[in-house]
Protein backbone atom coordinates (compact mmCIF):
# COMPACT_ATOMS: atom_id res chain seq x y z
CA UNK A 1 44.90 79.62 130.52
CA UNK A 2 45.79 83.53 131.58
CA UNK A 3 44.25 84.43 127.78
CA UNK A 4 41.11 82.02 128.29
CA UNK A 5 40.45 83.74 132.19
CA UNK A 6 40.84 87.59 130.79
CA UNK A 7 38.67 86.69 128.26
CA UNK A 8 36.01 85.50 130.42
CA UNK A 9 36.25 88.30 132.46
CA UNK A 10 35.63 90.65 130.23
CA UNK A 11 32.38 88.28 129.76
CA UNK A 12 31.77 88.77 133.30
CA UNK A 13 31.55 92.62 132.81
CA UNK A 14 29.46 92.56 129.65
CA UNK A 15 27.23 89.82 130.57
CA UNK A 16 25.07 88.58 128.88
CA UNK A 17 27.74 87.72 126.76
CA UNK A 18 29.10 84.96 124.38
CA UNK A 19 32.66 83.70 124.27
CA UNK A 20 33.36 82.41 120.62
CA UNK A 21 35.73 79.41 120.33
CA UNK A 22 37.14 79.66 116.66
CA UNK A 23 38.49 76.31 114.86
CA UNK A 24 38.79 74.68 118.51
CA UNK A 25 40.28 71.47 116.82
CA UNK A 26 43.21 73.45 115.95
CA UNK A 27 43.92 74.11 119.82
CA UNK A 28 42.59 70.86 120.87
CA UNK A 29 42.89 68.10 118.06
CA UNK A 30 42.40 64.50 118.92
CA UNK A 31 45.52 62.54 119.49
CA UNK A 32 46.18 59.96 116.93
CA UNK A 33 47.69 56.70 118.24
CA UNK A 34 47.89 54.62 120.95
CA UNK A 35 50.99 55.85 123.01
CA UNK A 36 51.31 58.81 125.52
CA UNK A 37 52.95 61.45 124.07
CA UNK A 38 53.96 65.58 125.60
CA UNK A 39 51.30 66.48 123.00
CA UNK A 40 48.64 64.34 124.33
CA UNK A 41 49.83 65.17 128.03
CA UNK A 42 49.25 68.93 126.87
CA UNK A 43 45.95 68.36 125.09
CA UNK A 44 44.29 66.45 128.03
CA UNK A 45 45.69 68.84 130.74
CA UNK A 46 44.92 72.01 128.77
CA UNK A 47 41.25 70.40 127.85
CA UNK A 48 40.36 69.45 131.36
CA UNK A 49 41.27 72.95 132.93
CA UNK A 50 39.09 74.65 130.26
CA UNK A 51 36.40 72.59 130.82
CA UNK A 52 36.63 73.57 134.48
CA UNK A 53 37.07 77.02 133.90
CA UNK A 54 33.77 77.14 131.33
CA UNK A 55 32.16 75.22 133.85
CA UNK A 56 32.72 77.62 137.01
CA UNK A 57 31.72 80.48 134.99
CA UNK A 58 28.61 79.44 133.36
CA UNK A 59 27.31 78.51 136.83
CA UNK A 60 27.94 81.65 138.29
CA UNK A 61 27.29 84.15 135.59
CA UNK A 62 25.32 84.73 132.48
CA UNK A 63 28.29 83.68 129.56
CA UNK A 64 27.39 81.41 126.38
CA UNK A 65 30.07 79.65 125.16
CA UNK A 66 30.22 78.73 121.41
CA UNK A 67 32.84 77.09 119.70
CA UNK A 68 33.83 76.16 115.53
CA UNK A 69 35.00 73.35 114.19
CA UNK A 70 36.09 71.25 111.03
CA UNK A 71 34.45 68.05 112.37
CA UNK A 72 33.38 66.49 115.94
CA UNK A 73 35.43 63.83 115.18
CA UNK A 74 38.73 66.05 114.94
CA UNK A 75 37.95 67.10 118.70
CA UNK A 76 40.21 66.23 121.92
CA UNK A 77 38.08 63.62 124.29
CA UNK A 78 38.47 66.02 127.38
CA UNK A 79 36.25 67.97 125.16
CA UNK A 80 34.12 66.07 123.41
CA UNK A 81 33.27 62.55 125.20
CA UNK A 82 32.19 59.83 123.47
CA UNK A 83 29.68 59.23 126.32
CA UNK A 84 28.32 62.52 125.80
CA UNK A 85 29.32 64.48 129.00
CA UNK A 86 31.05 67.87 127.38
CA UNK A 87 30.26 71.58 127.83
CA UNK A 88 28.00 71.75 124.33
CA UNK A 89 24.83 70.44 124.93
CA UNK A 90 23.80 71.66 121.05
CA UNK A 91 26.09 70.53 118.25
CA UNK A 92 24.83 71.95 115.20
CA UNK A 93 26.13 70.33 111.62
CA UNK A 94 26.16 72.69 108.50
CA UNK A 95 24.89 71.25 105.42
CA UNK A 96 26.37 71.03 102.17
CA UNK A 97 24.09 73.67 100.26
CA UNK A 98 22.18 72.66 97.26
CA UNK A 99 21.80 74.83 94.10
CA UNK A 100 18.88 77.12 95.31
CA UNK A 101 21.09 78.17 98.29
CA UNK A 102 23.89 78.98 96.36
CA UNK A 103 21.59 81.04 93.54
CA UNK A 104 20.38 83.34 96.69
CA UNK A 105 23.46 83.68 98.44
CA UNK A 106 25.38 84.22 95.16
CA UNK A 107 23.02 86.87 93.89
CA UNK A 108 23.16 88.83 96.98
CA UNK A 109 27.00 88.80 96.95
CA UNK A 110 26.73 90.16 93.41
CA UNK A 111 24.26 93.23 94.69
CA UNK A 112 26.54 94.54 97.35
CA UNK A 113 29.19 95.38 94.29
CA UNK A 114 29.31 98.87 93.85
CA UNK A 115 28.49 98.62 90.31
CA UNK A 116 25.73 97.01 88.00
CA UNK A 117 25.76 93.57 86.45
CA UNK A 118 24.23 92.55 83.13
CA UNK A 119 20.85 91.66 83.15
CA UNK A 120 21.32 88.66 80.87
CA UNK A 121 23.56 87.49 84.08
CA UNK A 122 23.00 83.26 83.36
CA UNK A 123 23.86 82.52 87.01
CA UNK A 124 22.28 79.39 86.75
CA UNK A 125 25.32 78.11 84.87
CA UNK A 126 27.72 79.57 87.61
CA UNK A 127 25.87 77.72 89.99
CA UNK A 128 26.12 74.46 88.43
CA UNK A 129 29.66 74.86 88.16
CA UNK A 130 29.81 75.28 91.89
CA UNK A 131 28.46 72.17 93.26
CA UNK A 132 30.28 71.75 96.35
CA UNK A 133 31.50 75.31 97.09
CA UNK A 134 30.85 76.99 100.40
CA UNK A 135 29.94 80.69 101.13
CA UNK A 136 33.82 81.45 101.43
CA UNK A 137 34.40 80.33 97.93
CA UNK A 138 31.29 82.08 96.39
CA UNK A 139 32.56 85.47 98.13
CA UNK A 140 35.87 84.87 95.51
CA UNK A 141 34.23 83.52 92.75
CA UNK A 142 32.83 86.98 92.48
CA UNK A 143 35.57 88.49 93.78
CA UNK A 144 37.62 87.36 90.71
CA UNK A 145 34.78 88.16 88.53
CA UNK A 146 35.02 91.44 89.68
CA UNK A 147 38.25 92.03 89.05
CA UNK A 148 38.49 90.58 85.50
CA UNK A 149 35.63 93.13 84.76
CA UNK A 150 37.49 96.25 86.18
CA UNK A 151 40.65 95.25 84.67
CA UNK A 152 38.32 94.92 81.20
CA UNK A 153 37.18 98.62 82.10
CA UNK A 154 40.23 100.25 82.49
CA UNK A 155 41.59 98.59 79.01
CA UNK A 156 38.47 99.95 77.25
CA UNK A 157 37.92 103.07 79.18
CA UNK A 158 33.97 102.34 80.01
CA UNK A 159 32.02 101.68 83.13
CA UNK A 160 32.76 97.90 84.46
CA UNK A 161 30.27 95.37 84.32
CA UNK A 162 30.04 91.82 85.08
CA UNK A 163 29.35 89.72 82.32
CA UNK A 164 29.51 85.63 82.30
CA UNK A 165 32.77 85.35 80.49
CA UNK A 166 33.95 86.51 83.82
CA UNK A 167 32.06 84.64 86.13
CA UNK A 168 34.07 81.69 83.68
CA UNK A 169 37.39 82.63 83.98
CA UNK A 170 37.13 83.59 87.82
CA UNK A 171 36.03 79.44 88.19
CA UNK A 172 38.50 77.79 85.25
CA UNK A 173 41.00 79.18 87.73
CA UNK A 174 39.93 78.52 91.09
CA UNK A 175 40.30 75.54 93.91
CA UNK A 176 37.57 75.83 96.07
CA UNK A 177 38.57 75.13 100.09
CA UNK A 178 37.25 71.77 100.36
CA UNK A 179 39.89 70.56 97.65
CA UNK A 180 43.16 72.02 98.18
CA UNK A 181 45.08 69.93 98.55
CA UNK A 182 43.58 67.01 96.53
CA UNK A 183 45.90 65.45 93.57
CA UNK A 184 43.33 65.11 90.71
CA UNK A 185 44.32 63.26 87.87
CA UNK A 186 44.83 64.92 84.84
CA UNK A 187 45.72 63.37 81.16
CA UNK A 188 43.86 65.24 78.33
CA UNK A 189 45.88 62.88 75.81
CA UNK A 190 44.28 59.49 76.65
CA UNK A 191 41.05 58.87 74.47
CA UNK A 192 39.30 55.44 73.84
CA UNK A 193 41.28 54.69 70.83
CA UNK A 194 44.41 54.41 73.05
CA UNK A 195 42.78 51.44 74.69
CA UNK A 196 42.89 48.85 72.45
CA UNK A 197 41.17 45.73 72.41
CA UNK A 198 38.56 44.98 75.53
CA UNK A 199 35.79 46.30 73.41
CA UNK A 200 32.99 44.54 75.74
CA UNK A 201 34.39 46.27 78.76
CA UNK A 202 34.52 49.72 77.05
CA UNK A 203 30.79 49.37 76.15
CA UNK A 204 29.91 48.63 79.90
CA UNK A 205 31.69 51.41 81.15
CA UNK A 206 30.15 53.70 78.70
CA UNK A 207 26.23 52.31 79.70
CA UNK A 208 27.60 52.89 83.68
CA UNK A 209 29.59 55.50 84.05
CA UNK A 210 29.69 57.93 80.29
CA UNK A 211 25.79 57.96 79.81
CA UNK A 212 24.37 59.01 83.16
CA UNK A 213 26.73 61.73 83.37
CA UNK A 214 26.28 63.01 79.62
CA UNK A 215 22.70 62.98 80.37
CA UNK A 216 21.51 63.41 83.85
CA UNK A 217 18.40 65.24 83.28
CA UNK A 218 17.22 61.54 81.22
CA UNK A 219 18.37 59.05 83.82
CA UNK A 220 16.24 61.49 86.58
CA UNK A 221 13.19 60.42 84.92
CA UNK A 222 14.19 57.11 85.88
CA UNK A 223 12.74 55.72 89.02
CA UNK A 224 15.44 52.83 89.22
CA UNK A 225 18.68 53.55 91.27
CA UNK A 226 20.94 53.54 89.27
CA UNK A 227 24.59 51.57 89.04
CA UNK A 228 27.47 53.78 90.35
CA UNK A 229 29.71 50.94 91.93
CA UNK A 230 32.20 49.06 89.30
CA UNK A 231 34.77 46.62 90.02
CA UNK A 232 37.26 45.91 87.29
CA UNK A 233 39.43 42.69 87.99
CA UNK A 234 41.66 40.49 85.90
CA UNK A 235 45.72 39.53 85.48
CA UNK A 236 47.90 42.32 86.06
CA UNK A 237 48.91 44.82 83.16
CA UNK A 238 45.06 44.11 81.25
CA UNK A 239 44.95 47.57 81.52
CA UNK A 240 42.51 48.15 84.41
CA UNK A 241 43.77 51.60 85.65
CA UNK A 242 43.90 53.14 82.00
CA UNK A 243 40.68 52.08 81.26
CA UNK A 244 39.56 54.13 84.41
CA UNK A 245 41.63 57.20 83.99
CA UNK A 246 40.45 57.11 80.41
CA UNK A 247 36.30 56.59 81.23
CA UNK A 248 36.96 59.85 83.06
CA UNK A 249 38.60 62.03 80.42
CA UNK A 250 35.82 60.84 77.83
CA UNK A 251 32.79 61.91 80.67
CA UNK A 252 34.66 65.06 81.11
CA UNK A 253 34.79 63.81 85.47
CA UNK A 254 37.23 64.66 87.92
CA UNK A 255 39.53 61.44 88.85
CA UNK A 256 40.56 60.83 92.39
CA UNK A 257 43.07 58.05 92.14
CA UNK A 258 43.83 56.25 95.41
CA UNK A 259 46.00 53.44 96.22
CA UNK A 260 45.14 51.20 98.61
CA UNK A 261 47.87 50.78 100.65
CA UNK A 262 48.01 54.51 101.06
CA UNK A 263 44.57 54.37 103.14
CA UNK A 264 45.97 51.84 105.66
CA UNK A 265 47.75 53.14 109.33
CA UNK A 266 48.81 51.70 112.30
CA UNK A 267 47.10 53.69 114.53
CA UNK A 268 43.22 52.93 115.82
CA UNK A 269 41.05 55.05 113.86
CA UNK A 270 43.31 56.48 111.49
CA UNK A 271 42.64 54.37 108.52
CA UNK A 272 38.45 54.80 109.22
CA UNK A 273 39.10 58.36 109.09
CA UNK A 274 41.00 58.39 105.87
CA UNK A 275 38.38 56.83 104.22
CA UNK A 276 35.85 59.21 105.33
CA UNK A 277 37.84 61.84 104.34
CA UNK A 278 38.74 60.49 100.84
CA UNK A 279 34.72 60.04 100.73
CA UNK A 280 34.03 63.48 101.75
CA UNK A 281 36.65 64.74 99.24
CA UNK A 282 35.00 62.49 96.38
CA UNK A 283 31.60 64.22 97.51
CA UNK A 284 33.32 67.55 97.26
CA UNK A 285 34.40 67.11 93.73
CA UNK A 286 31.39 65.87 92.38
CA UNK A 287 30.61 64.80 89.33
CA UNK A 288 33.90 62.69 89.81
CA UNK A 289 35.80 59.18 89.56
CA UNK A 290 36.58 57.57 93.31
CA UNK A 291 39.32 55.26 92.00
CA UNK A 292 40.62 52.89 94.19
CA UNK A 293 43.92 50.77 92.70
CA UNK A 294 44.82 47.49 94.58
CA UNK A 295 42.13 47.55 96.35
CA UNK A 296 42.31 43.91 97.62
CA UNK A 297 44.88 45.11 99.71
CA UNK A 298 42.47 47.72 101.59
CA UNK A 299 39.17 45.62 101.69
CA UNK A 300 40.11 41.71 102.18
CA UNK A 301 38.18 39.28 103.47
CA UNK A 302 37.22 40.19 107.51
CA UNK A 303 38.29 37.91 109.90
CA UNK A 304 41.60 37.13 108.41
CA UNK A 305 43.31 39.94 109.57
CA UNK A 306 45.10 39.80 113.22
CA UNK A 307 45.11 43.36 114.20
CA UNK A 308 41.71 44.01 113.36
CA UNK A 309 42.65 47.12 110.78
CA UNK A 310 41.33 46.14 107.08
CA UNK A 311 37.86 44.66 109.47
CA UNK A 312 37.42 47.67 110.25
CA UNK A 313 38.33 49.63 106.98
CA UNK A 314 35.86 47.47 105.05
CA UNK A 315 33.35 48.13 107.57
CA UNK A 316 33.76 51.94 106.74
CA UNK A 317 34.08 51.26 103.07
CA UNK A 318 29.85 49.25 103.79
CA UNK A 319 29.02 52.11 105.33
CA UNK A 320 29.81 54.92 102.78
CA UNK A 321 29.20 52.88 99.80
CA UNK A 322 25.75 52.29 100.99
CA UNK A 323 25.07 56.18 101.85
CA UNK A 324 23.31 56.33 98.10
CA UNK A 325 21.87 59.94 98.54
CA UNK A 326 25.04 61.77 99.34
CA UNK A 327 26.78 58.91 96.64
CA UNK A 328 25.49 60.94 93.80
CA UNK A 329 27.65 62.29 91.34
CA UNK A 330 30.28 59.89 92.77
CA UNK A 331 30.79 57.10 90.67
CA UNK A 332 33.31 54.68 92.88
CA UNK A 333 35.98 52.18 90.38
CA UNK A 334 37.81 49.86 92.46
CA UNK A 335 40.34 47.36 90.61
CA UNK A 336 41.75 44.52 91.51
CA UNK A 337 44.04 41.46 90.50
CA UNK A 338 43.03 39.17 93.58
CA UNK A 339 39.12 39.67 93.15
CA UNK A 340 39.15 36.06 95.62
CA UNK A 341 40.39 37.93 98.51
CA UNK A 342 37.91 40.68 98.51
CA UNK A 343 35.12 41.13 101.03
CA UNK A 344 31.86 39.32 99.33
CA UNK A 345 29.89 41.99 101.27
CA UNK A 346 31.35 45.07 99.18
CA UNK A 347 30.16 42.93 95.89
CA UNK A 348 26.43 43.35 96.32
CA UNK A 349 23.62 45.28 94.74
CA UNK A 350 23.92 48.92 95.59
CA UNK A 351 27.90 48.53 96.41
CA UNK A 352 30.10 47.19 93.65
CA UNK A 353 27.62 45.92 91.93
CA UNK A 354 29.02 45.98 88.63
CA UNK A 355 32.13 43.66 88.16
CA UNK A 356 33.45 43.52 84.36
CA UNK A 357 36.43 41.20 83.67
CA UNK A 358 39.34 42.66 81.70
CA UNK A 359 40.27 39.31 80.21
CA UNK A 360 43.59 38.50 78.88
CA UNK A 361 43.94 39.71 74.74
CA UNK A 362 43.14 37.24 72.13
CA UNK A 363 45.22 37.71 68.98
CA UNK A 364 42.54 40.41 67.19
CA UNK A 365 42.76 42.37 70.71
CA UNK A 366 46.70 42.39 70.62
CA UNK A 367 46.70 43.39 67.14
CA UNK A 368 44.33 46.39 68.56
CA UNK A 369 47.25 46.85 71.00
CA UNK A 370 49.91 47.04 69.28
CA UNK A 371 48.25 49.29 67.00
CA UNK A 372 47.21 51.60 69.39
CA UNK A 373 50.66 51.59 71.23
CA UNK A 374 52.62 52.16 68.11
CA UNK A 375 50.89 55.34 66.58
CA UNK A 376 53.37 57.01 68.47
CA UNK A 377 56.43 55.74 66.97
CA UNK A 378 57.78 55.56 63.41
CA UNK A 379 57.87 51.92 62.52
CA UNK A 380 59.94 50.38 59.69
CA UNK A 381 58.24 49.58 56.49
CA UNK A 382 58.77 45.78 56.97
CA UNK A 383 57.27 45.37 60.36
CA UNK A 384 54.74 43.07 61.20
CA UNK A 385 52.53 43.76 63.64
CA UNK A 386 50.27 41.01 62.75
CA UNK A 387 52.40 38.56 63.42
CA UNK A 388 53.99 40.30 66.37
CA UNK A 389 50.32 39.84 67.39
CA UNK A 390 50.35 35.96 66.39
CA UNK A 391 53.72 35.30 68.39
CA UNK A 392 52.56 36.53 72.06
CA UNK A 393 49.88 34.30 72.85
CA UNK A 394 49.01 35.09 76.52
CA UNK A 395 50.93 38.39 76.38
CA UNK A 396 48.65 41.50 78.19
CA UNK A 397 48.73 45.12 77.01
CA UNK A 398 51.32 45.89 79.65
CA UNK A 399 54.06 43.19 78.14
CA UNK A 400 53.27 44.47 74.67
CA UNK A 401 53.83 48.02 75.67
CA UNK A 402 57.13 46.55 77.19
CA UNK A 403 58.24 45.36 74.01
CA UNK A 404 57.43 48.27 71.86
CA UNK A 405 59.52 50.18 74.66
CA UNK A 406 62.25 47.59 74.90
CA UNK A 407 62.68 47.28 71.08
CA UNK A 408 62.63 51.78 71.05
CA UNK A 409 65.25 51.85 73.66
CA UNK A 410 67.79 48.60 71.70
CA UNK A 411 67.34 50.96 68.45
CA UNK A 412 69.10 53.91 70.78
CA UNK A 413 71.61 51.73 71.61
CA UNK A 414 73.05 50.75 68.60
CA UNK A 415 72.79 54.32 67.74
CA UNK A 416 74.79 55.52 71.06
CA UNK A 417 77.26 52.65 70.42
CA UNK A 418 79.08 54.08 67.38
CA UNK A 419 81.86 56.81 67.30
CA UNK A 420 81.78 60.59 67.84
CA UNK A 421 81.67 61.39 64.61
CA UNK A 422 78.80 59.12 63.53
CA UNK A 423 77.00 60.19 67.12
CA UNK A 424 77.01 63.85 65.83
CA UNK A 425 75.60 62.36 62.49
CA UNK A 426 73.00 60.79 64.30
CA UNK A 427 72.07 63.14 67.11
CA UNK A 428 68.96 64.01 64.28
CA UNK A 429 67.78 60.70 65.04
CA UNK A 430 67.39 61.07 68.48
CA UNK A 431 64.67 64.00 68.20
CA UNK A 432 61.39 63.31 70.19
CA UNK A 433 58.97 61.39 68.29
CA UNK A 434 56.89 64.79 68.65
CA UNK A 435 58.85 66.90 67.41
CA UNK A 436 59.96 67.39 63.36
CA UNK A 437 63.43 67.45 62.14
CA UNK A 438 65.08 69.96 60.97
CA UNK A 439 64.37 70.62 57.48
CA UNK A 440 67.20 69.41 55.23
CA UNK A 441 68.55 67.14 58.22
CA UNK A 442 69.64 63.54 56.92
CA UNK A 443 67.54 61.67 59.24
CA UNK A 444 67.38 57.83 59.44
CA UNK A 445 63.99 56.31 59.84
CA UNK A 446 64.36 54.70 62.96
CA UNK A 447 63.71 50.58 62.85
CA UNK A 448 62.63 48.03 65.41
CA UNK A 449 62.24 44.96 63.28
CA UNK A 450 64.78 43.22 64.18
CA UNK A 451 64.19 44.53 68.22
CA UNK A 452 61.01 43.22 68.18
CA UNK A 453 61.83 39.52 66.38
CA UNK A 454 65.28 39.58 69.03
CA UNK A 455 62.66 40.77 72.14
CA UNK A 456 59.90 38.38 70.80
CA UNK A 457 62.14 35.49 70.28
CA UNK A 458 63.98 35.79 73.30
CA UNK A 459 60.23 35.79 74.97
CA UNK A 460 59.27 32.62 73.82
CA UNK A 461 63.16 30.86 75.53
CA UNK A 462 61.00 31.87 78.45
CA UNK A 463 63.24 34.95 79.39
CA UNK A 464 60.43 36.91 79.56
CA UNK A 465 56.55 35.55 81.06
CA UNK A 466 54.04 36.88 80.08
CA UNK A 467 52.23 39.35 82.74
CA UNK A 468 49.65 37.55 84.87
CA UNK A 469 50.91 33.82 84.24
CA UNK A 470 52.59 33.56 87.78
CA UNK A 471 48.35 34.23 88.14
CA UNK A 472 47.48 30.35 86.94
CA UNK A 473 45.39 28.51 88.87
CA UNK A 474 44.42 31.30 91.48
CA UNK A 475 41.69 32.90 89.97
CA UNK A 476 38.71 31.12 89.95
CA UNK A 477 35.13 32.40 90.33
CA UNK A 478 35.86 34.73 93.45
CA UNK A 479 33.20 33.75 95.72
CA UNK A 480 30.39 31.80 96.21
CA UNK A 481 26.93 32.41 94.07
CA UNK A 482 28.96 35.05 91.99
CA UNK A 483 29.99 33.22 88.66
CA UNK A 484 32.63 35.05 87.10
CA UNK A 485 35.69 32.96 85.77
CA UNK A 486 39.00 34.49 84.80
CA UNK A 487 40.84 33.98 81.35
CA UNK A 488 42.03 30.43 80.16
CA UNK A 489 45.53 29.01 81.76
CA UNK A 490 48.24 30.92 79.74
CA UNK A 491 50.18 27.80 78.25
């Protein structure tokens, strides 16, 4: 308080005069949770006397006081009220700025450099890349730039000049502020044809999510809204969560992956608030994927919940899956195995209003599987995927990977099992499925024949269910007026 009073008094002797309040949630956060703690003690206390001191001054002498913040909502009570009675009668939000505010603010960056750019400058493309971006990130976009050019100079002994290619290295490399922070999902080697099988479900997502983005300047002719909500559901290990890392990668999106569980606290508020902000960060990103895995856990049914929490998560979820303008560019995934327990209100038009069944694989589809699964690995002559394919009725594309994997790791064993001597014969054999051998190496062809006929067989003595059959019997349509029926019973 001795910092806040000097500082006021040198107000008093300049007046008028304004007292600037930098990132006041940092000295005066909101207190998360229920219980008293020193740190809320502190915050109130410290928050009340300011108030008092702002107060006494402002009445007395001529002294604006202006403060900075992330949010409103990150702000101590004794400052903010939720009744309204605080010290800033004018709370002023900064919009997100939009393409023609970045052009302007980027080109007059660029003209304070002490040296000329190209004329053929395409900022437009910078700017498109930027989507999202505040002033602070445009100042080091260029800032880069600038610096790949001089460095460019001084290698070629001429006069530096900015030129796109560095305007696209300075962003290739950059994390602007608002996602720092923010675990993107990343896996360049995942393409359709590692998803085998579920070829009506690939063709939806293409239409919902693939198309719009490939072609936004088309679908803006459009004067319907279109989809941008999708709800995959089915038996666990139908491979819901690949198929939505994988939509990404082909649309060339960002993927936020969230589990559900991870959203939910104990403390009032908290779990609202991390929804906002996974929202915000989505909007951020943009174009991107808003995945959200088990997400019958984090949106159930309201009313069946004791505490009150997931009620009040799903009414946040309504509330920013309804927001359509600032939605765009955000297309929102959710997946589920318990689509019955889920909220009916997050299911209709303009929400999740796409729901696509990933249904468990008929024979052709586990053929497609298995084929997909084992490109990867060197397979025996004599093995027989088809009838691999034939002998796992009711399997899904997780238990099939299992048994490729189990059958891999039973051929290392009986390789490991053997005597030094024949384990330095055989450490060839043992090379990454990546890599080459050595040239002139005696190296085995590795074979999971009889694996897969010992792991298949021992399936079918019921040592090993099939994914999704402890499922039976639960999954019918998932609530009333919507028909949509899982697979057949697994026998």
């Amino acid at each position: 308080m001795k910092l806040f009073t000097q500082a006021l008094s040198q107000c008093v002797y300049y007046q008028p005069a304004v007292i600037l309040f930098d990132d006041l949630d940092a000295l005066l956060p909101i207190c998360e949770g229920d219980e008293v703690s020193q740190d809320e003690l502190y915050h109130s206390r410290l928050g009340s006397h300011l108030v008092e001191l702002l107060e006494a001054y402002q009445s007395l002498h001529y002294i604006t006081v202006m403060a900075t913040a992330m949010s409103i909502h990150k702000l101590h009570s004794s400052i903010i009220s939720p009744r309204g009675q605080h010290i800033f009668k004018t709370i002023l939000d900064i919009p997100e700025m939009d393409k023609l505010d970045r052009l302007e603010i980027l080109s007059s960056i660029i003209s304070q450099k002490s040296f000329n750019s190209t004329s053929s400058l395409d900022l437009d493309t910078v700017v498109n890349r930027t989507e999202g971006y505040v002033i602070q990130d445009l100042v080091d976009i260029v800032d880069k730039a600038t610096f790949q050019s001089l460095r460019r100079s001084v290698v070629k002994r001429e006069h530096p000049i900015l030129l796109d290619q560095d305007f696209e290295e300075a962003i290739d490399n950059f994390v602007p502020l608002s996602l720092q922070g923010v675990q993107f999902f990343h896996d360049s080697s995942r393409s359709w044809d590692d998803v085998g099988g579920l070829k009506d479900v690939k063709q939806i997502l293409v239409e919902v999510l693939q198309w719009p983005s490939q072609y936004p300047d088309l679908y803006a002719q459009c004067p319907l809204r279109h989809q941008s909500g999708v709800l995959l559901y089915g038996a666990p290990g139908t491979g819901k969560t690949l198929l939505a890392g994988v939509v990404a990668h082909e649309c060339g999106l960002k993927f936020i992956s969230v589990k559900g569980p991870e959203l939910l606290s104990k403390y009032i508020g908290a779990s609202e608030e991390a929804v906002r902000n996974i929202f915000q960060k989505a909007q951020s990103a943009k174009p991107c994927v808003l995945f959200f895995d088990e997400f019958d856990s984090l949106a159930p049914r309201r009313g069946h919940d004791s505490t009150g929490v997931t009620d009040r998560v799903v009414n946040q979820l309504l509330t920013q899956l309804d927001g359509v303008e600032s939605l765009q560019g955000v297309w929102v995934i959710a997946a589920t195995s318990r689509p019955d327990l889920l909220d009916p209100a997050l299911l209709r038009p303009g929400r999740l209003d796409r729901a696509v069944l990933c249904p468990l694989p008929d024979e052709d589809d586990r053929l497609s599987i298995l084929q997909s699964l084992s490109r990867r690995l060197t397979l025996d002559a004599d093995v027989d995927l088809k009838q691999l394919a034939a002998s796992t009725k009711g399997f899904t594309g997780a238990d099939l990977q299992a048994i490729l994997y189990t059958a891999q790791l039973m051929t290392y064993d009986s390789k490991l099992s053997t005597s030094d001597e024949d384990m330095k014969y055989n450490l060839p054999d043992l090379l990454p499925f990546s890599e080459e051998p050595a040239s002139g190496s005696d190296t085995a062809v590795l074979s999971i024949t009889v694996q897969m006929r010992r792991y298949v067989t021992g399936a079918k003595d019921k040592t090993l269910l099939p994914r999704g059959s402890e499922m039976v019997g639960r999954m019918g349509s998932f609530h009333e007026g919507t028909k949509i029926i899982m697979s057949p019973t697994v026998p």
